[in-house]
C-alpha atoms as a PDB file:
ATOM      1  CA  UNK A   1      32.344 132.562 138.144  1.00  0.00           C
ATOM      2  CA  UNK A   2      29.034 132.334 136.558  1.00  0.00           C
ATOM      3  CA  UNK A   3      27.589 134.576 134.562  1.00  0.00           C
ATOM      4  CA  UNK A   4      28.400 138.150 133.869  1.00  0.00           C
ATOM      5  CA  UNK A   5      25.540 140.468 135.273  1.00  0.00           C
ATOM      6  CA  UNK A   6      27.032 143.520 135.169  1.00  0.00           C
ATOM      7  CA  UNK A   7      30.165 146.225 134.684  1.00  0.00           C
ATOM      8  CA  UNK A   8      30.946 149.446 135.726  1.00  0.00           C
ATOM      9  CA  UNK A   9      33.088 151.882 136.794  1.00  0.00           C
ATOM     10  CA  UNK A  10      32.770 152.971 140.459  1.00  0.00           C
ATOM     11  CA  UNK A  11      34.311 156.242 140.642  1.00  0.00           C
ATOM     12  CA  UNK A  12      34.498 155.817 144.602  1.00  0.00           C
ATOM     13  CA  UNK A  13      37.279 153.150 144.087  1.00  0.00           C
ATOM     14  CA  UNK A  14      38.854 153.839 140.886  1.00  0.00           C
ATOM     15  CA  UNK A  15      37.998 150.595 139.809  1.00  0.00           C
ATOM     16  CA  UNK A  16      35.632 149.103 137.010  1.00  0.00           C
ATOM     17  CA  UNK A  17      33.893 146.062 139.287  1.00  0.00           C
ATOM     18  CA  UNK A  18      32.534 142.911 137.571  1.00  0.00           C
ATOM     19  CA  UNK A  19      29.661 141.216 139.411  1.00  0.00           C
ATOM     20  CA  UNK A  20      28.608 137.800 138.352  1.00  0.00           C
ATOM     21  CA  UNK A  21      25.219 135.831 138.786  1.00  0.00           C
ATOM     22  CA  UNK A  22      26.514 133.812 141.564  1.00  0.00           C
ATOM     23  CA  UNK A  23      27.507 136.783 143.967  1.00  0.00           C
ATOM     24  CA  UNK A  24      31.180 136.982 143.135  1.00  0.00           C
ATOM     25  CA  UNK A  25      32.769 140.563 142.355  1.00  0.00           C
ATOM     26  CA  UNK A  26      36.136 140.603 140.360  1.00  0.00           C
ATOM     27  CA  UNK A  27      37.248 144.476 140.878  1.00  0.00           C
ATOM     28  CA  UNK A  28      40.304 145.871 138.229  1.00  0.00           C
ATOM     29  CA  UNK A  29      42.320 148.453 140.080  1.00  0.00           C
ATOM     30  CA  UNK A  30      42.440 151.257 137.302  1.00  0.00           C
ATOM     31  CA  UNK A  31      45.086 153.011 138.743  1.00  0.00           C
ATOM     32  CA  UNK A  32      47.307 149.905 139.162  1.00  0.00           C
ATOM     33  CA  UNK A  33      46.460 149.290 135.170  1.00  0.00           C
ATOM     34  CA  UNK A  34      47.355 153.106 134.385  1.00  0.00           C
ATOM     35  CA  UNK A  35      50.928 152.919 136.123  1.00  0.00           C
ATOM     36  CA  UNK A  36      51.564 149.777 134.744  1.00  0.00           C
ATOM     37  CA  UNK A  37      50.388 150.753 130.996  1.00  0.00           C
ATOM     38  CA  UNK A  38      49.550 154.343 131.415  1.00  0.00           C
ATOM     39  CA  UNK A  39      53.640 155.149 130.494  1.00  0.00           C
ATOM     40  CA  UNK A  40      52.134 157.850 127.230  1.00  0.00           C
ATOM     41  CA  UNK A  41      49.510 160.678 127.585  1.00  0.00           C
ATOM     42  CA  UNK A  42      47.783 158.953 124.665  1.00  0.00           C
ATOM     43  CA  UNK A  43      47.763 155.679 126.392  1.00  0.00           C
ATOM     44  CA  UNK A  44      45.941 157.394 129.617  1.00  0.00           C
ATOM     45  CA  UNK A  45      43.503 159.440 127.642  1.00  0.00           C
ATOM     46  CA  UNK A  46      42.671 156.163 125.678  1.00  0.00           C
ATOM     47  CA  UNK A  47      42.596 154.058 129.163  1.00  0.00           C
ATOM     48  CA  UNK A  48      40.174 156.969 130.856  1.00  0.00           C
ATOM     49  CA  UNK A  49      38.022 156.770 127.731  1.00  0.00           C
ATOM     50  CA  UNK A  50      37.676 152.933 127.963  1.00  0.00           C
ATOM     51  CA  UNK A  51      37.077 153.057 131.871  1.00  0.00           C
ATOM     52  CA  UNK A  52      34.556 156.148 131.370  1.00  0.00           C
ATOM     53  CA  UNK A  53      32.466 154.578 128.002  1.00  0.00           C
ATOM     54  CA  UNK A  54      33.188 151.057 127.579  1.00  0.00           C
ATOM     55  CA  UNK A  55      34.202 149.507 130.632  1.00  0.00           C
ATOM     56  CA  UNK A  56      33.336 145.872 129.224  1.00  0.00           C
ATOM     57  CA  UNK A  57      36.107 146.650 126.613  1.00  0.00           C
ATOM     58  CA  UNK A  58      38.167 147.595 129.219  1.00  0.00           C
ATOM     59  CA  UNK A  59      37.639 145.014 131.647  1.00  0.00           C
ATOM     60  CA  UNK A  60      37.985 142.664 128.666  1.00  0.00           C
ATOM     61  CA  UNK A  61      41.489 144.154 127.195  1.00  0.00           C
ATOM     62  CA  UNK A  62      42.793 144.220 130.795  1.00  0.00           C
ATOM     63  CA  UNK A  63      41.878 140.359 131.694  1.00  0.00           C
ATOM     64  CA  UNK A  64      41.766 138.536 128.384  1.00  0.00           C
ATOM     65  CA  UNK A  65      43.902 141.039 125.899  1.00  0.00           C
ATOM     66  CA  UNK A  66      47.350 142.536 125.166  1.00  0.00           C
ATOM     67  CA  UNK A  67      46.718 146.097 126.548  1.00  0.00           C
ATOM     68  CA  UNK A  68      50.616 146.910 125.907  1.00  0.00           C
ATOM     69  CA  UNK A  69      49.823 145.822 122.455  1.00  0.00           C
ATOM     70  CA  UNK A  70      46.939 147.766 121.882  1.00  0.00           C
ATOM     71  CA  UNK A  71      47.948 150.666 123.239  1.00  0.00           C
ATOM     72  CA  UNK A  72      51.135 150.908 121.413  1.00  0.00           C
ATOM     73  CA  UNK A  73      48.960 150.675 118.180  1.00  0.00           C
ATOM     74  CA  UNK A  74      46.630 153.738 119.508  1.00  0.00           C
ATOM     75  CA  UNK A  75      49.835 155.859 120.376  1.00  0.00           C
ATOM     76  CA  UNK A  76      51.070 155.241 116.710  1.00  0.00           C
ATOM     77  CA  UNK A  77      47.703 156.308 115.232  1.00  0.00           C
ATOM     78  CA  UNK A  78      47.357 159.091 117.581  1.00  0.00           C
ATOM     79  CA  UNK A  79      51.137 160.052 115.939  1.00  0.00           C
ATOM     80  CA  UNK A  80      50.218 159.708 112.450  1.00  0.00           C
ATOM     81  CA  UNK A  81      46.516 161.479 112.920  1.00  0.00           C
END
């Protein structure tokens, strides 16, 4: 992989693609990611918002991050808001 040209969500697919300068695509199934981490409304609504307005975040949280982590923190904020 080369470098990152672009990021988005295609809505057709349910899947935020990654395409790189040298032609490859690296696609994140965001339904596989919801079922797997998805388990609290609070962790969906915060997964849709990623996917929707920040899907560099997302993309980033999913392949380099600790979404279970993170979204365990945003369901106890979400509690305590």
């Amino acid at each position: 992989m080369d470098k990152l040209i672009s990021c988005k969500f295609n809505i057709d697919t349910a899947c935020v693609d990654l395409r790189y300068a040298d032609g490859e695509v690296l696609s994140i199934d965001c339904i596989a990611v919801e079922d797997e981490f998805g388990y609290a409304p609070h962790a969906r609504a915060e997964l849709d918002w990623l996917i929707y307005n920040d899907p560099l975040a997302y993309a980033e949280l999913i392949l380099n991050g600790d979404p279970e982590r993170y979204l365990k923190a945003v369901i106890a904020k979400s509690l305590f808001d």
